[in-house]
Structures are given as C-alpha cells and as structure tokens.
N, C-alpha and C. Protein backbone atom coordinates (compact mmCIF):
# COMPACT_ATOMS: atom_id res chain seq x y z
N UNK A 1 0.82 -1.20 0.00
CA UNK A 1 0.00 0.00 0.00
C UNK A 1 0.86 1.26 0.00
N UNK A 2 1.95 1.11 0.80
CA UNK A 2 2.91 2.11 0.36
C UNK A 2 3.25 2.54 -0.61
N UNK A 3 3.94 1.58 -1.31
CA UNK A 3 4.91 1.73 -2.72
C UNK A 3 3.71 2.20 -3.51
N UNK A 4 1.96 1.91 -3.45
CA UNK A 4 1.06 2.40 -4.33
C UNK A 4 0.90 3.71 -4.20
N UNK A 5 1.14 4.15 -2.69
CA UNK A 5 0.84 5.78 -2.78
C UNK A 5 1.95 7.04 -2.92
N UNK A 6 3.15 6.02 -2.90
CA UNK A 6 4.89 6.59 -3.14
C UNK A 6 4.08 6.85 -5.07
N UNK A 7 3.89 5.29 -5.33
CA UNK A 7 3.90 5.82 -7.04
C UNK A 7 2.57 6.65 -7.71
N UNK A 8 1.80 6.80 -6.64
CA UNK A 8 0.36 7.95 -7.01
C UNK A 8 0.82 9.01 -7.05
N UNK A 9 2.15 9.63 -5.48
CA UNK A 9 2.53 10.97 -5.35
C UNK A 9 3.31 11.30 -6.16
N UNK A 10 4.18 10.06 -6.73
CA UNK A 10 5.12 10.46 -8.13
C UNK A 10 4.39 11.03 -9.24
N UNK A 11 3.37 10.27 -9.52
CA UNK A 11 2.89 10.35 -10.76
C UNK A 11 2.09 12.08 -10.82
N UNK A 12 1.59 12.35 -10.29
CA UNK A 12 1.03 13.52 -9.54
C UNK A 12 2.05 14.42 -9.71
N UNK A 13 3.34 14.25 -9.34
CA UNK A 13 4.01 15.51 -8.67
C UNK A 13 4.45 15.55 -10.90
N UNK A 14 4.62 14.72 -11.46
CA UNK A 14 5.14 14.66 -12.19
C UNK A 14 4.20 15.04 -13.53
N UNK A 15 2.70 15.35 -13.50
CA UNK A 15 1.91 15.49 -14.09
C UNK A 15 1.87 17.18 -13.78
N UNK A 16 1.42 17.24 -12.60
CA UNK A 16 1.65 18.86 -11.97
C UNK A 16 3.01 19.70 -13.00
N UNK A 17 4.09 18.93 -12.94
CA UNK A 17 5.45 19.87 -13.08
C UNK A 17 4.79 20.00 -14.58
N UNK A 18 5.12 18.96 -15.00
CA UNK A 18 4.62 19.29 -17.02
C UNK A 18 3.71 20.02 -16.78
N UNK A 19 2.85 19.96 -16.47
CA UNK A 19 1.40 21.48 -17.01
C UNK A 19 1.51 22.64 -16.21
N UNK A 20 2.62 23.55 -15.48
CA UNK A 20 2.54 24.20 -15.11
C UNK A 20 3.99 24.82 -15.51
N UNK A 21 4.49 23.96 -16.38
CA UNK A 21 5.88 24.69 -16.88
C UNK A 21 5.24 25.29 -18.14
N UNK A 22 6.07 26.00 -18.80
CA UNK A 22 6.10 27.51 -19.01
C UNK A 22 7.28 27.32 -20.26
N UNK A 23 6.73 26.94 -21.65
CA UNK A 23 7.67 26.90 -22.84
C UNK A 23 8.16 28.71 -22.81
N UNK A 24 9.19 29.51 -22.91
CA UNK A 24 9.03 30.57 -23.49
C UNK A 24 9.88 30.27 -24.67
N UNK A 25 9.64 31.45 -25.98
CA UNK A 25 10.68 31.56 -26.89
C UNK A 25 11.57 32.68 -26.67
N UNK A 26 12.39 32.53 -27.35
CA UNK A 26 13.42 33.58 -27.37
C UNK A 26 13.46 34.50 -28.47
N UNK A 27 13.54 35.87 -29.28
CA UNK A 27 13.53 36.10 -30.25
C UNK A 27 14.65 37.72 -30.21
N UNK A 28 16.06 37.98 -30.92
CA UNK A 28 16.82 38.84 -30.67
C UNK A 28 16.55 40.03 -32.24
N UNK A 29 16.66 41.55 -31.83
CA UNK A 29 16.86 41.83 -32.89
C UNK A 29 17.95 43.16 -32.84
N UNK A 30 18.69 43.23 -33.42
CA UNK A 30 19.31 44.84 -33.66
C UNK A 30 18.94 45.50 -33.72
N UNK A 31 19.67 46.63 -33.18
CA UNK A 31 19.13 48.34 -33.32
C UNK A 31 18.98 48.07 -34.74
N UNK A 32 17.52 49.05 -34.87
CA UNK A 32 17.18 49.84 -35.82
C UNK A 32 16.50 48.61 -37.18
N UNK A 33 16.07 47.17 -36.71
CA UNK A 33 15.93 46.33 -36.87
C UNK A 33 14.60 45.83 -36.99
N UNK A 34 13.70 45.06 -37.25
CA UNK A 34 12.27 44.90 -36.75
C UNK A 34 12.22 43.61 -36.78
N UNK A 35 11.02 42.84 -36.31
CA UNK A 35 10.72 41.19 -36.17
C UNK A 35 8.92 41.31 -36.34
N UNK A 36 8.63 39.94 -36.68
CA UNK A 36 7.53 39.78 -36.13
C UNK A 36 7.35 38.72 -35.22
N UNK A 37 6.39 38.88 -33.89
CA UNK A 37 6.37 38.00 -33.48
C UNK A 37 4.83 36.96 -33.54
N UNK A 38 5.03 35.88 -33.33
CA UNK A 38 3.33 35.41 -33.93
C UNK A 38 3.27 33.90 -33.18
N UNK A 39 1.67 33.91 -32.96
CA UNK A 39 1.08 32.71 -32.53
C UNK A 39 0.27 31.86 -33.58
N UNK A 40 0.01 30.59 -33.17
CA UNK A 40 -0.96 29.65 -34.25
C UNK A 40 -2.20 30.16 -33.71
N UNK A 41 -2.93 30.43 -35.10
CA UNK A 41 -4.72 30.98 -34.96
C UNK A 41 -5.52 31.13 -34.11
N UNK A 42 -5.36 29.66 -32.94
CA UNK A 42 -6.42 29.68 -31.96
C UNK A 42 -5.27 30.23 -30.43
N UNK A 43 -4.15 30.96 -30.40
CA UNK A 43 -3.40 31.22 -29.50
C UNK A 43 -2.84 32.52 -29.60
N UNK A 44 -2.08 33.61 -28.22
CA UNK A 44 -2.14 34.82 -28.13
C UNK A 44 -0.47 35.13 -27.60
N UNK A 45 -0.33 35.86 -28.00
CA UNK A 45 1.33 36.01 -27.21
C UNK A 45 0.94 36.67 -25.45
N UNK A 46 1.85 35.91 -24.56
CA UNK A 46 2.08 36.17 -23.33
C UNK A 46 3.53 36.72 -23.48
N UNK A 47 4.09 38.13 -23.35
CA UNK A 47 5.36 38.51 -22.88
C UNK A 47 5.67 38.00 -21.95
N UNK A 48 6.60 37.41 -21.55
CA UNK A 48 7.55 37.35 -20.39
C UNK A 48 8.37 38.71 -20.40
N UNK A 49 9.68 38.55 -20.42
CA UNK A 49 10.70 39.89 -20.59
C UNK A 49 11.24 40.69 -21.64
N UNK A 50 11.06 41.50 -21.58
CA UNK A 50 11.79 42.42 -22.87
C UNK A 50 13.52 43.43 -22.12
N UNK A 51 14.40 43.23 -23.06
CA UNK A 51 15.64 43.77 -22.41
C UNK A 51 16.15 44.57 -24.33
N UNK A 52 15.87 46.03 -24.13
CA UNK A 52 16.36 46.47 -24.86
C UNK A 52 17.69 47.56 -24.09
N UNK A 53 19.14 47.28 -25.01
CA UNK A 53 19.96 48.13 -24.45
C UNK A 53 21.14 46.62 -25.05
N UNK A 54 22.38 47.00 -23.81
CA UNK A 54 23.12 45.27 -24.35
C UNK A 54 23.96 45.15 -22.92
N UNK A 55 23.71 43.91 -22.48
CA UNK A 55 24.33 43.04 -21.54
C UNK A 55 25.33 41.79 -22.04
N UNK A 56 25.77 41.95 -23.75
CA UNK A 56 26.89 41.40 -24.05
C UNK A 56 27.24 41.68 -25.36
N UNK A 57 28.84 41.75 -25.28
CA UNK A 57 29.01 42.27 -26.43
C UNK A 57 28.98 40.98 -28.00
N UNK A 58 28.22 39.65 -27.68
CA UNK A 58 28.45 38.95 -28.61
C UNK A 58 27.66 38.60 -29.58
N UNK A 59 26.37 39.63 -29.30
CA UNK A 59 25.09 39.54 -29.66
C UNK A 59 24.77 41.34 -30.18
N UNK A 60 24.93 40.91 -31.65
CA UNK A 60 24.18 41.89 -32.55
C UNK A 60 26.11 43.01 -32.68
N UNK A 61 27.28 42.46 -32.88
CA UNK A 61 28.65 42.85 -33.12
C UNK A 61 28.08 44.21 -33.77
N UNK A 62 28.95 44.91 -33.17
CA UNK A 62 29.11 46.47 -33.69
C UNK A 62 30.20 47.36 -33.27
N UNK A 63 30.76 48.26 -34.49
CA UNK A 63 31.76 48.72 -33.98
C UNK A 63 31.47 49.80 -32.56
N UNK A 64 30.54 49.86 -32.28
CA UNK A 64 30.01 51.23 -31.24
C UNK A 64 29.48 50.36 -30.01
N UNK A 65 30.15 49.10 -30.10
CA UNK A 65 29.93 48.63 -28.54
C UNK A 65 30.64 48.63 -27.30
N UNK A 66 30.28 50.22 -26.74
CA UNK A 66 31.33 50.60 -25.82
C UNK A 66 30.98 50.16 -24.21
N UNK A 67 29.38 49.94 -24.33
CA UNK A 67 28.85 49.55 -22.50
C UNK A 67 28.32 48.18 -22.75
N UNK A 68 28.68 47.18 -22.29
CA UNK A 68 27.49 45.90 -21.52
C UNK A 68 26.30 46.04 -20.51
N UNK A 69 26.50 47.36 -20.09
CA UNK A 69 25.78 47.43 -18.34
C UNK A 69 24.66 47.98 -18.56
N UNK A 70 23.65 48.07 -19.71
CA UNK A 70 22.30 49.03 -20.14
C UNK A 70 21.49 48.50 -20.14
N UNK A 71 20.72 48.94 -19.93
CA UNK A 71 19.18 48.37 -20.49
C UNK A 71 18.11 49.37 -20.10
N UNK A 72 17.02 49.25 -20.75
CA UNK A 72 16.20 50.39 -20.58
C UNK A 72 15.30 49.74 -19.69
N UNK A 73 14.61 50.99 -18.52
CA UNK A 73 13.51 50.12 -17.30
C UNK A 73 11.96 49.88 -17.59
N UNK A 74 11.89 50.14 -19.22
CA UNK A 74 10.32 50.31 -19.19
C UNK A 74 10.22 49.17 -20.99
N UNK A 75 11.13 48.50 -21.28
CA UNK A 75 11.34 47.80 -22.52
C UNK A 75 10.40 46.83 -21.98
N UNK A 76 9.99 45.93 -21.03
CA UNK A 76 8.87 45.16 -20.92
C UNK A 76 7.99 45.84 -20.79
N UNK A 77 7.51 46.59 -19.83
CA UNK A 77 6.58 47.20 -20.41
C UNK A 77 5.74 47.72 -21.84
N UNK A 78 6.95 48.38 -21.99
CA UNK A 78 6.33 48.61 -23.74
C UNK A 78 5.97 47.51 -24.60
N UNK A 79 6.79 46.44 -24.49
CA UNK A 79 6.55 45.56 -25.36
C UNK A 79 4.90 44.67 -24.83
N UNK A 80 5.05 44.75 -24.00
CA UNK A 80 3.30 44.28 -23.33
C UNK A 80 2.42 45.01 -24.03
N UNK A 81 2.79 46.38 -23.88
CA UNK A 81 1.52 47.16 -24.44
C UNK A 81 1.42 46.75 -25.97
N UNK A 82 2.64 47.15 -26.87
CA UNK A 82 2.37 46.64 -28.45
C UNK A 82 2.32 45.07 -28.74
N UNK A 83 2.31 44.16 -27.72
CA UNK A 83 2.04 43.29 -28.21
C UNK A 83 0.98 41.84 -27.81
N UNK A 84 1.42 42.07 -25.84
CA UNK A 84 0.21 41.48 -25.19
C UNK A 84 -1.04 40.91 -25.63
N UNK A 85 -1.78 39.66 -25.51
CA UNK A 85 -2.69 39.54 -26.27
C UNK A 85 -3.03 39.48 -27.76
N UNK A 86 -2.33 39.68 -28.23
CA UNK A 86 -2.69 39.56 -29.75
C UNK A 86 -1.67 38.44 -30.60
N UNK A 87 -2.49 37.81 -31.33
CA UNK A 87 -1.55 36.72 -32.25
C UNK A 87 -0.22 37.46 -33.11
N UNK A 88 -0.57 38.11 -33.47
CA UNK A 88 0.87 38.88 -34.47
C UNK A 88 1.06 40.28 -34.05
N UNK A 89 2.54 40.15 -33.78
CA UNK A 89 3.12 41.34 -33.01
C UNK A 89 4.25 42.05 -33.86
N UNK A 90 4.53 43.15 -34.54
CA UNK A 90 5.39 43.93 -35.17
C UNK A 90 6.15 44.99 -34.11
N UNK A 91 7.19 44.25 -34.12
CA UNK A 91 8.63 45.66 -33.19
C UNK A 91 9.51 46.14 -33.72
N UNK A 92 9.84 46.79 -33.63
CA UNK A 92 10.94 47.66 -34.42
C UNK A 92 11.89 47.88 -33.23
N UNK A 93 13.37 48.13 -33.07
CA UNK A 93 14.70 48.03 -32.08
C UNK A 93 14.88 49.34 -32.74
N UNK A 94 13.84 50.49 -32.25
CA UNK A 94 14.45 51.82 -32.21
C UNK A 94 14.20 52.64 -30.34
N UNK A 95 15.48 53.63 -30.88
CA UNK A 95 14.82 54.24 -29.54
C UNK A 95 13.99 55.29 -28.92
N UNK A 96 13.29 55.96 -30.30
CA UNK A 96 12.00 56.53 -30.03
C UNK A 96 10.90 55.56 -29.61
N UNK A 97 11.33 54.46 -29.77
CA UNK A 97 9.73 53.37 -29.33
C UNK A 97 10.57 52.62 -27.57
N UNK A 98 11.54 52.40 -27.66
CA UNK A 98 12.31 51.89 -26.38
C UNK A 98 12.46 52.81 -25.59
N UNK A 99 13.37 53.98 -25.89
CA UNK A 99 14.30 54.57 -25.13
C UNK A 99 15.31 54.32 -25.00
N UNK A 100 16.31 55.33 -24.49
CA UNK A 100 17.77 54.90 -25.07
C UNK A 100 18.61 55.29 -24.11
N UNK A 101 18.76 54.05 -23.29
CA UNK A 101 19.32 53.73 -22.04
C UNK A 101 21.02 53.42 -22.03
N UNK A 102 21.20 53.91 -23.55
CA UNK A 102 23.01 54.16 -23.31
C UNK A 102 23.23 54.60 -24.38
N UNK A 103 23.37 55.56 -24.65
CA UNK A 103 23.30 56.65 -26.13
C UNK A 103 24.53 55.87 -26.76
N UNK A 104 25.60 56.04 -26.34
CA UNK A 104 26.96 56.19 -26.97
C UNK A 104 26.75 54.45 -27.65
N UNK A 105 25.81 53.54 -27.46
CA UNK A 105 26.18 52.29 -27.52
C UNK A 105 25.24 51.75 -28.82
N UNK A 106 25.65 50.78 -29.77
CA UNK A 106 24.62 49.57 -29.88
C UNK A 106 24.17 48.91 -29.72
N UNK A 107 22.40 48.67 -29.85
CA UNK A 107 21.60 47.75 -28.48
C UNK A 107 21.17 47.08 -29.80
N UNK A 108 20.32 46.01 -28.77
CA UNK A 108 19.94 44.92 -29.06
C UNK A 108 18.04 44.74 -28.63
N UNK A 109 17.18 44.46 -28.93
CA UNK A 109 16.20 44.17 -28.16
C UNK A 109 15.86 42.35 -28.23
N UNK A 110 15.80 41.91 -26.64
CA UNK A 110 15.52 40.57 -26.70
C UNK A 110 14.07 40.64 -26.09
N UNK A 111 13.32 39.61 -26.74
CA UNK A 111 11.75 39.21 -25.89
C UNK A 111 11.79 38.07 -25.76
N UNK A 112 11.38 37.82 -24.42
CA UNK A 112 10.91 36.04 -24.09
C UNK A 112 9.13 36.34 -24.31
N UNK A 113 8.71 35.19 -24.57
CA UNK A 113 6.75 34.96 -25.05
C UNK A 113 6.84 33.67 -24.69
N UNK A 114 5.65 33.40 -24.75
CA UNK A 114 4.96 32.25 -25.25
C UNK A 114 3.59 32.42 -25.59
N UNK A 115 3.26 31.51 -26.29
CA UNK A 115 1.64 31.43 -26.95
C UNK A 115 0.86 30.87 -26.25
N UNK A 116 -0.33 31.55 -25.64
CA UNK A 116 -1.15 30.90 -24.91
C UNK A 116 -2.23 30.70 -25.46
N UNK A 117 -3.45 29.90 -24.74
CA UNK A 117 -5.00 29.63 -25.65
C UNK A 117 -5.71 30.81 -24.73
C-alpha cells in the first residue's frame, strides 16, 4: 500500500510539473531592426521579458559597442503594451519606441513569449 501511494505521489508531482511549466521563446533583434512576433490561430502572445539596451558584447557585433551594463527600465513594459494579447506582433529596435538607455552604444532588443490559448 505504500509503494502504491509513493507511485500515485510520483505520478502527480510529475503530471503537476509538465502542465505548469512555461515553454518561453526567445527572439533577438538589432538596433534599428524589426521582427515579427506570432502565434498559431487559436493562440495569443504572453510577454515574459523584454531587455532592450546590451548586456553582451556577442550579440548583434558592432563597432560602437562601448557599454554591456544598459538596459532600458520600461522595454517590458512597452513591449506588453504593443504586443500582449494579440496573435501577431510587429517591433521595431528603435529608440523613439524603447528609449535609449546608453546613447553612446549599440543595443539589441531581446523578448521572451509564449503562446497561450
């Protein structure tokens, strides 16, 4: 009777973890750059994080990469607002739409999503 309720709580704990994990994608673009981002028909984009600015120099090479340490404080935000909820999302990696949280530098904008029902 043990080993039956050892392998009920397994099975359980192990059913729980799969449906409550959390696929995100990843999607990078360069300054001055655009993407689209998009779900299948019956599903909606959920933002996770948006990090526009650059925290490495190995992503999006440019001769004007003088800071790692930037990022702008309102790039998730924004990206929630233009894209939250809706199946197809258009961004552009400028900094009239970001802000420009290290002038002298070339940024990058990254978004984590996933598609929800």
């Amino acid at each position: 009777m043990a080993n039956m309720r050892a392998v009920y709580l397994f099975a359980w704990c192990l059913v729980y973890a799969v449906c409550i994990s959390q696929v995100y994608s990843s999607s990078i673009i360069c300054e001055h750059s655009s993407m689209y981002l998009s779900c299948p028909e019956d599903q909606v984009l959920e933002i996770g994080t948006a990090i526009y600015g650059r925290t490495r120099k190995d992503i999006c090479p440019h001769r004007d990469n003088k800071r790692t340490d930037c990022k702008s404080k309102t790039s998730t935000e924004t990206v929630k607002k233009l894209c939250q909820g809706k199946q197809l999302c258009h961004l552009i990696a400028k900094n009239n739409i970001l802000g420009n949280p290290c002038g002298d530098t070339h940024k990058y904008l990254e978004v984590t999503y996933e598609c929800i029902w």
